[in-house]
PDB file of N, CA and C in Angstrom:
ATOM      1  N   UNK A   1      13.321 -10.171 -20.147  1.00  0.00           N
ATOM      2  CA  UNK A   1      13.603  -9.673 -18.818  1.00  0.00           C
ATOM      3  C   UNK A   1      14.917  -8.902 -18.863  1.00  0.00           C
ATOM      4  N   UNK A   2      15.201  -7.536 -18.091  1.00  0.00           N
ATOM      5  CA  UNK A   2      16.269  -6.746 -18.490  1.00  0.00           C
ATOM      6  C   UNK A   2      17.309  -7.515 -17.428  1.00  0.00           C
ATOM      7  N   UNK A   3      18.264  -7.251 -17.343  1.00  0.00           N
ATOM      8  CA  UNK A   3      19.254  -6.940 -16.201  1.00  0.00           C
ATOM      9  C   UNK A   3      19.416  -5.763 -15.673  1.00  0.00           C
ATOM     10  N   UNK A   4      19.572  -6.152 -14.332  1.00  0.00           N
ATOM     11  CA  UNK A   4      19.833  -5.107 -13.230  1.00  0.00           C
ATOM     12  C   UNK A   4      21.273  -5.060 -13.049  1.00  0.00           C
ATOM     13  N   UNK A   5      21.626  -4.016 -13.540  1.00  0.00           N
ATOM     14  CA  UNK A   5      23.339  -3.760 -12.670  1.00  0.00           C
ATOM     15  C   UNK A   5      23.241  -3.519 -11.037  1.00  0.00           C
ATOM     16  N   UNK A   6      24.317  -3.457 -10.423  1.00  0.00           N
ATOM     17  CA  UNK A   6      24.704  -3.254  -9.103  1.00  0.00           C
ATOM     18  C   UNK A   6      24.236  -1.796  -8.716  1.00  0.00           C
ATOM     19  N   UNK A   7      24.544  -1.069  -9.867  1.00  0.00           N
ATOM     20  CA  UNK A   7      24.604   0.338  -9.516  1.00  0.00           C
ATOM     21  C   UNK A   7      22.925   0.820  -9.293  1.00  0.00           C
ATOM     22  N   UNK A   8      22.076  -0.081 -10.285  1.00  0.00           N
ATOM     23  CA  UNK A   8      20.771   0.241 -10.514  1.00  0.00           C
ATOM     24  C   UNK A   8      20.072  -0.320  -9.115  1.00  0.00           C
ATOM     25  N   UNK A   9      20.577  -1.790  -8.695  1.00  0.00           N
ATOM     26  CA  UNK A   9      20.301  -2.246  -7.367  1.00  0.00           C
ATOM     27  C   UNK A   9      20.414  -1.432  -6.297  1.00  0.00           C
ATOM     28  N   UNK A  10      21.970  -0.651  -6.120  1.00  0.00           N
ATOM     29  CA  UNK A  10      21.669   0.342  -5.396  1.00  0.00           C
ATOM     30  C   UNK A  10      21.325   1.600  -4.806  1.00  0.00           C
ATOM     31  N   UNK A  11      20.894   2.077  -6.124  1.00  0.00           N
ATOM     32  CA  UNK A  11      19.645   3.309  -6.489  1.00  0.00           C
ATOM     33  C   UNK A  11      18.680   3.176  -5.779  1.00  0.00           C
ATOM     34  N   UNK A  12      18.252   1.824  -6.097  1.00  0.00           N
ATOM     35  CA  UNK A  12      16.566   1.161  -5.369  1.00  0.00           C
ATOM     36  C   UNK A  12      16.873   1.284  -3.922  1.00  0.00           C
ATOM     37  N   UNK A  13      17.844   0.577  -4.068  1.00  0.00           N
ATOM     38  CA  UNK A  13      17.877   0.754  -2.412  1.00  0.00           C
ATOM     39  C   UNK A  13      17.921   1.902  -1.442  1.00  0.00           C
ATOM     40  N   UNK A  14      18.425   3.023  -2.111  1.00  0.00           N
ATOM     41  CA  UNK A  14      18.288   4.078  -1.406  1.00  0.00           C
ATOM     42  C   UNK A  14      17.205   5.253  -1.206  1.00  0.00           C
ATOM     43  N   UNK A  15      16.416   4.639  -2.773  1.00  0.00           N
ATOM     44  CA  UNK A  15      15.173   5.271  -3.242  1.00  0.00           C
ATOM     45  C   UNK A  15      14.249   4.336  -1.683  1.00  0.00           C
ATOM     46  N   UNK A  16      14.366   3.088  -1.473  1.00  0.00           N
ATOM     47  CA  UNK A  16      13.268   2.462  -0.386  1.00  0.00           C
ATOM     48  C   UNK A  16      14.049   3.135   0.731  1.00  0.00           C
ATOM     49  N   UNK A  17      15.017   3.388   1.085  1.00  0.00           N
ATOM     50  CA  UNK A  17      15.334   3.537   2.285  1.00  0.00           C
ATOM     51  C   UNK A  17      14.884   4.988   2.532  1.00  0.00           C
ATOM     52  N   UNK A  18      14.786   6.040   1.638  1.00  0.00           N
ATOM     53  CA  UNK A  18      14.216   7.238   1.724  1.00  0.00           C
ATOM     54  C   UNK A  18      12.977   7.128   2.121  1.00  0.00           C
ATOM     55  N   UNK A  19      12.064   6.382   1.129  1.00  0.00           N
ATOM     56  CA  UNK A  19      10.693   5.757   1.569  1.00  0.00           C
ATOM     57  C   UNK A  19      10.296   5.658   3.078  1.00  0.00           C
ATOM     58  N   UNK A  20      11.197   4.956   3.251  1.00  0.00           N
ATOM     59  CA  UNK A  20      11.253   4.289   5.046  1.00  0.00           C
ATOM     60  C   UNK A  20      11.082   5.332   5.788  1.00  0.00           C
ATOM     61  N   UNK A  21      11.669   6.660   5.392  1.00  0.00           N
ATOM     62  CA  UNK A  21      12.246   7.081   6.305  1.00  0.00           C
ATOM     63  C   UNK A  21      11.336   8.194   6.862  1.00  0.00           C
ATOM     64  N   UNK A  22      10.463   8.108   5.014  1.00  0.00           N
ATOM     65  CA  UNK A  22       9.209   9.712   5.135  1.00  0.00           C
ATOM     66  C   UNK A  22       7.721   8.817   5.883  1.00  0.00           C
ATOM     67  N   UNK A  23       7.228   7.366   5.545  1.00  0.00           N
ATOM     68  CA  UNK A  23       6.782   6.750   6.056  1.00  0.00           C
ATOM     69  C   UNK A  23       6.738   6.504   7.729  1.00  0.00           C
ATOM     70  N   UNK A  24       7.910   6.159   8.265  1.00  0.00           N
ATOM     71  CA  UNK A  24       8.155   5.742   9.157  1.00  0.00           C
ATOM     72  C   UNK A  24       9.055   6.924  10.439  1.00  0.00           C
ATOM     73  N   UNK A  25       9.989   6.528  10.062  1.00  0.00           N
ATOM     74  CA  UNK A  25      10.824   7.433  10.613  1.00  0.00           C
ATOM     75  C   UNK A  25      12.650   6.561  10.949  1.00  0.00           C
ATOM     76  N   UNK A  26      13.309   7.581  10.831  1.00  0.00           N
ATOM     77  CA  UNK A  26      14.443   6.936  11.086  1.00  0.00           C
ATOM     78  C   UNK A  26      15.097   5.789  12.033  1.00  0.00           C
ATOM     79  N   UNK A  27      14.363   5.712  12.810  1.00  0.00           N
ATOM     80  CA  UNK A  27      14.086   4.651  14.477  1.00  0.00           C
ATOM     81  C   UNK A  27      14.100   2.721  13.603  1.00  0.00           C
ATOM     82  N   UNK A  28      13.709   3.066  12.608  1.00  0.00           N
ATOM     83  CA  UNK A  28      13.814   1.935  11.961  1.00  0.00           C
ATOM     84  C   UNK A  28      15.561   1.450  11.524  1.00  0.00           C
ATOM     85  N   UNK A  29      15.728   2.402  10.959  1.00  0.00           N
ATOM     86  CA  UNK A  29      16.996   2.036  10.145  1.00  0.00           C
ATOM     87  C   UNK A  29      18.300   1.564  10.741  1.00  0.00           C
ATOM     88  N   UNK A  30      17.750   0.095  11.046  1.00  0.00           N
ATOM     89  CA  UNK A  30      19.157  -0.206  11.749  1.00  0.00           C
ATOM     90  C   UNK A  30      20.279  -0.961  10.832  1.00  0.00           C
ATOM     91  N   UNK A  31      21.128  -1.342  11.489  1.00  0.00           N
ATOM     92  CA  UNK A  31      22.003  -2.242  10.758  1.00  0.00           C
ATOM     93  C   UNK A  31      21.220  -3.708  10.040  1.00  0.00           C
ATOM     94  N   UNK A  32      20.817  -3.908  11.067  1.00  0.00           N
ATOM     95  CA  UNK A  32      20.423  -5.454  10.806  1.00  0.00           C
ATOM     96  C   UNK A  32      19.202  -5.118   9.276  1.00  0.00           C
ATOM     97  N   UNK A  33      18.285  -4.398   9.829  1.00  0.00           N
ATOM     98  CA  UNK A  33      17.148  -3.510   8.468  1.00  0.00           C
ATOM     99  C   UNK A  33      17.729  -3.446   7.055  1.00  0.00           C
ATOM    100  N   UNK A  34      18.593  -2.677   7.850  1.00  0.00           N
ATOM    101  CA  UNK A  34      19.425  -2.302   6.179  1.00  0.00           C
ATOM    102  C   UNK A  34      20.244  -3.247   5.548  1.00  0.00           C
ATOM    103  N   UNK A  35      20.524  -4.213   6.084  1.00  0.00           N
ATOM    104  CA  UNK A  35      21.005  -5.498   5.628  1.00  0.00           C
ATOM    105  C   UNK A  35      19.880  -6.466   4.619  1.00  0.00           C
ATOM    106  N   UNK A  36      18.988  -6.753   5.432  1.00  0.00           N
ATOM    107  CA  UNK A  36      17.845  -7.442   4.875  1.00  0.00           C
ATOM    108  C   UNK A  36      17.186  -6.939   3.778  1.00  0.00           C
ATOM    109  N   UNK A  37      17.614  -5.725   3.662  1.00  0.00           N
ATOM    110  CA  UNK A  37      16.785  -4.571   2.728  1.00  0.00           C
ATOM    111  C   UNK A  37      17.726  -4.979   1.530  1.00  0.00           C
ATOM    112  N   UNK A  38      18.975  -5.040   1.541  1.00  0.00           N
ATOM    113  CA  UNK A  38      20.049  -5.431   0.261  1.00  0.00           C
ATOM    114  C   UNK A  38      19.832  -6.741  -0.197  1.00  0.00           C
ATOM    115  N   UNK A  39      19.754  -8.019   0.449  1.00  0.00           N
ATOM    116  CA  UNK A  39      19.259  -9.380   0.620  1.00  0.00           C
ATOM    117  C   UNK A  39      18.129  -9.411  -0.860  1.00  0.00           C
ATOM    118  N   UNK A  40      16.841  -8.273  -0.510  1.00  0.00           N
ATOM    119  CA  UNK A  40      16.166  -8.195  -1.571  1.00  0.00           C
ATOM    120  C   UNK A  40      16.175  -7.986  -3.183  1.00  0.00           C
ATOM    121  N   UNK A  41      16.050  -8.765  -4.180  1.00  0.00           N
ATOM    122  CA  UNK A  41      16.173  -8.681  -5.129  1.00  0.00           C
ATOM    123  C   UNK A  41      15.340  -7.184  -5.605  1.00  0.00           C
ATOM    124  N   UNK A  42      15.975  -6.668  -7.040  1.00  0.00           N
ATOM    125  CA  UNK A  42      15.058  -5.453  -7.680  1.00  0.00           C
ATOM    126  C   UNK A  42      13.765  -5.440  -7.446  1.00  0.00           C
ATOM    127  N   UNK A  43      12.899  -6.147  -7.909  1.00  0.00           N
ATOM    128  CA  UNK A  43      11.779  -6.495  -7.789  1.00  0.00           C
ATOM    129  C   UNK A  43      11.366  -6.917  -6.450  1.00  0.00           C
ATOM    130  N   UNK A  44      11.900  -7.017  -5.785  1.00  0.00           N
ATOM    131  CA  UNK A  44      11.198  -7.355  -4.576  1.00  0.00           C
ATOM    132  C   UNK A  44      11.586  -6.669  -3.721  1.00  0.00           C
ATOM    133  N   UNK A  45      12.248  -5.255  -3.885  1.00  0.00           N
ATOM    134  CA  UNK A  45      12.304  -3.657  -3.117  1.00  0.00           C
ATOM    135  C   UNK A  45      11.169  -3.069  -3.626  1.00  0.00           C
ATOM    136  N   UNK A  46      11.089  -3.004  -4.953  1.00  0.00           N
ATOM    137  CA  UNK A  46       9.779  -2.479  -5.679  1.00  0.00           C
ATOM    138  C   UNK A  46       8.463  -2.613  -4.840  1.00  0.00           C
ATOM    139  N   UNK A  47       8.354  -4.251  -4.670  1.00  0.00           N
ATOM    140  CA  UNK A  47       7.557  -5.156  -4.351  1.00  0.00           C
ATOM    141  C   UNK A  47       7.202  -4.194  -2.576  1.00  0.00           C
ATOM    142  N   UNK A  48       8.584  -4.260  -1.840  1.00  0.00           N
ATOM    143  CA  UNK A  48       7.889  -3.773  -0.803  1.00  0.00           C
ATOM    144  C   UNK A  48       8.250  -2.470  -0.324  1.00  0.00           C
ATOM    145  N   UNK A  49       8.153  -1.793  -0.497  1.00  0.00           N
ATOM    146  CA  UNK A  49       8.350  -0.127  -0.755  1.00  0.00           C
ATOM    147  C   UNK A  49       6.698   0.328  -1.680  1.00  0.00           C
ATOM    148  N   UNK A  50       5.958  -0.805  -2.482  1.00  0.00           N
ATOM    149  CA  UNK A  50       4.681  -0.817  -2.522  1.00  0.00           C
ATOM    150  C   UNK A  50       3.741  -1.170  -1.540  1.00  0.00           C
ATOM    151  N   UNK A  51       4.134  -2.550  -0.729  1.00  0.00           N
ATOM    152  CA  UNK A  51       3.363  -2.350   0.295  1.00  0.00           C
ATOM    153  C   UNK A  51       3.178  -1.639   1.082  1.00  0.00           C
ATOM    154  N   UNK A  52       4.924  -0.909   1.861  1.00  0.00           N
ATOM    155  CA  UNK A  52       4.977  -0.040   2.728  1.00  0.00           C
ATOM    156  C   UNK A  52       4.139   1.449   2.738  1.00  0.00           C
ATOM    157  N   UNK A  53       3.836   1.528   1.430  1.00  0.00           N
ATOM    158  CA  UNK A  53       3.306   3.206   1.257  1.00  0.00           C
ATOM    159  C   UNK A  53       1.599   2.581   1.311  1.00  0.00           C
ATOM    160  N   UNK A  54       1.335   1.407   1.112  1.00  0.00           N
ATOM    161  CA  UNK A  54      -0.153   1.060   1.141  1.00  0.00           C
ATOM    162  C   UNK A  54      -0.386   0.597   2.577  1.00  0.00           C
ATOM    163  N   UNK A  55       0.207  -0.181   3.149  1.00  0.00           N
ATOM    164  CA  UNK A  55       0.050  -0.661   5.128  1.00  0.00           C
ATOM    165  C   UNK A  55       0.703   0.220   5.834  1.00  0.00           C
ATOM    166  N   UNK A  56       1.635   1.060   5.307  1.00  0.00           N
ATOM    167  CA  UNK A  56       2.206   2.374   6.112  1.00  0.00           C
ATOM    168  C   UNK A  56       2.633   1.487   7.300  1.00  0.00           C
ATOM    169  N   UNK A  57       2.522   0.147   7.715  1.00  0.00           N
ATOM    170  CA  UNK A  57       3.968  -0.432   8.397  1.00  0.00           C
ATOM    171  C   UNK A  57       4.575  -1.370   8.470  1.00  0.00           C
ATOM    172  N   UNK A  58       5.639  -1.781   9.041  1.00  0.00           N
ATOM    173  CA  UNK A  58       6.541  -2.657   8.484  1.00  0.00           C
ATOM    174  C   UNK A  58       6.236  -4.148   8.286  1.00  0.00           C
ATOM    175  N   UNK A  59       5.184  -4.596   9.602  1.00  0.00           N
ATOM    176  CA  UNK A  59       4.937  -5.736   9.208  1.00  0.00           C
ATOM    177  C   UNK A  59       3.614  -6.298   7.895  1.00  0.00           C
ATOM    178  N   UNK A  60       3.073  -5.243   7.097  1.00  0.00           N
ATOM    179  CA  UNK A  60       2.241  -5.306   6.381  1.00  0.00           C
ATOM    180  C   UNK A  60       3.107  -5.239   5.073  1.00  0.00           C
ATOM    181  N   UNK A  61       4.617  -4.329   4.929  1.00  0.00           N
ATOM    182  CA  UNK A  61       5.249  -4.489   3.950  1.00  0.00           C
ATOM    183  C   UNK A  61       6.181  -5.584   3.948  1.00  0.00           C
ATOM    184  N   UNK A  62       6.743  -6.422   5.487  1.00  0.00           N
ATOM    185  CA  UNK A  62       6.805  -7.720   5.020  1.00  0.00           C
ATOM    186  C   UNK A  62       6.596  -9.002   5.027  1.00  0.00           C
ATOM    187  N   UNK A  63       5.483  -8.870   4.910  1.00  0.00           N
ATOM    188  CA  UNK A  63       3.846 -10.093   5.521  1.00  0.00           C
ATOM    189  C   UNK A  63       2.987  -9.646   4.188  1.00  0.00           C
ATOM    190  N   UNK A  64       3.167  -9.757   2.784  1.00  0.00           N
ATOM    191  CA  UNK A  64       2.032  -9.149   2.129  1.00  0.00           C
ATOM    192  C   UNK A  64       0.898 -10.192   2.536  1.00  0.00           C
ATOM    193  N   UNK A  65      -0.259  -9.753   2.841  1.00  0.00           N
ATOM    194  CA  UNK A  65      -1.467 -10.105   3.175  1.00  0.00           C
ATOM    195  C   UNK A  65      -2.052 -11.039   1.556  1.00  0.00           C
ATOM    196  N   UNK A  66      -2.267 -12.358   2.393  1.00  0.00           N
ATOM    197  CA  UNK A  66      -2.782 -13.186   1.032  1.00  0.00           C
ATOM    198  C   UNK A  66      -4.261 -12.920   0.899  1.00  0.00           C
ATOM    199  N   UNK A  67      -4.793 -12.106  -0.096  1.00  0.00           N
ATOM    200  CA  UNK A  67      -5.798 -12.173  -1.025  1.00  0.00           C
ATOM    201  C   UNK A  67      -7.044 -13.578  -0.363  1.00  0.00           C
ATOM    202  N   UNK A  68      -8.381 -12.975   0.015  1.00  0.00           N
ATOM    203  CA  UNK A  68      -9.051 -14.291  -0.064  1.00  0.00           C
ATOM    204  C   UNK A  68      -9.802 -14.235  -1.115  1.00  0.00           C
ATOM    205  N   UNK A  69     -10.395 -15.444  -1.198  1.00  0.00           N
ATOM    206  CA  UNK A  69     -11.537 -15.691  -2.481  1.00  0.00           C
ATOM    207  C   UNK A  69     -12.369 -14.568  -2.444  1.00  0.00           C
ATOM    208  N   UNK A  70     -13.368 -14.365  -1.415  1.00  0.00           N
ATOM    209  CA  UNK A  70     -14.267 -13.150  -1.467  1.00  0.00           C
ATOM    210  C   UNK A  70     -13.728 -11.883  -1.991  1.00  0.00           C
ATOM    211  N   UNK A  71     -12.436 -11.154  -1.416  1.00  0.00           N
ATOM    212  CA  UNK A  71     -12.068 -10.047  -1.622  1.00  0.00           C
ATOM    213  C   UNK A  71     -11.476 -10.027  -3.419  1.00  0.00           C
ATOM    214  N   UNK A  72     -10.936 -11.262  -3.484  1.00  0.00           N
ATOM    215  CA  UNK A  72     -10.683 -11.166  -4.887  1.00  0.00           C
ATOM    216  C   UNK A  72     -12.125 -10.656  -5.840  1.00  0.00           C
ATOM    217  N   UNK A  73     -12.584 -11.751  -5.635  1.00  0.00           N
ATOM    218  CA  UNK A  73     -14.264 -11.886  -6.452  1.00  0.00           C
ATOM    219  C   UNK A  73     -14.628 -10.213  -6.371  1.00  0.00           C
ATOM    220  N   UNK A  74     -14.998  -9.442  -4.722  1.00  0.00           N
ATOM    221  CA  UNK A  74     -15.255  -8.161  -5.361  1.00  0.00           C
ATOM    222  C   UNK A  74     -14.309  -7.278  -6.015  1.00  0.00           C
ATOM    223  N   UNK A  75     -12.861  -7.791  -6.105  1.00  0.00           N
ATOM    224  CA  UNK A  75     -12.140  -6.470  -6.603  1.00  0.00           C
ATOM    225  C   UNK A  75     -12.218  -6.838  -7.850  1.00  0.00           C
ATOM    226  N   UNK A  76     -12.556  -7.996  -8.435  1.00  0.00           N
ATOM    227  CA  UNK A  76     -12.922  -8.158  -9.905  1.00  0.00           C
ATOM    228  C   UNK A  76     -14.618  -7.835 -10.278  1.00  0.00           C
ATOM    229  N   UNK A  77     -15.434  -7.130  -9.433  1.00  0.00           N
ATOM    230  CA  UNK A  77     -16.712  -7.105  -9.354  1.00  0.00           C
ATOM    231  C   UNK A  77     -17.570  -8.388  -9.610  1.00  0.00           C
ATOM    232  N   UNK A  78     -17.102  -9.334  -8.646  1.00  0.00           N
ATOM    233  CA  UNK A  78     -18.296 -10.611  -9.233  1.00  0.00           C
ATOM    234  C   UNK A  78     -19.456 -10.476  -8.032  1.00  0.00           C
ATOM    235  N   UNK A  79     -19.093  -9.907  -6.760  1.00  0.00           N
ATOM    236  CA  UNK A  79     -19.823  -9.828  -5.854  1.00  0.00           C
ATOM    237  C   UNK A  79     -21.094  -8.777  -5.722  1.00  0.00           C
TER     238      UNK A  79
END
């Protein structure tokens, strides 16, 4: 597992907050947002800056939707 410097942490962060911003729109970016957004480890900006571009909104990028049995089964084609 690598290490993340500070500097690389806050690359990400500005790389998601750009995200946010083409997604969404600036109306989001508040203080409190952008706080919670630092809170997040490397991997788990990655993590939701992936959801966000797939649910296109905020509570789908931070609520990832748990997987059921069925949907698993067809995305592995057992269905």
């Amino acid at each position: 597992m690598r290490n993340i410097n500070e500097l690389e942490h806050t690359a990400r962060l500005h790389t998601v907050i750009e995200v946010v911003k083409e997604v969404l729109d600036d109306s989001v970016l508040t203080d409190d947002f952008i706080m919670s957004l630092k809170e997040l480890s490397f991997d788990e900006l990655g993590q939701f800056v992936l959801r966000l571009v797939t649910t296109r909104t905020l509570d789908g990028a931070w609520n990832p939707a748990i997987p059921s049995e069925e949907a698993t089964q067809q995305q592995l084609g057992f269905a």
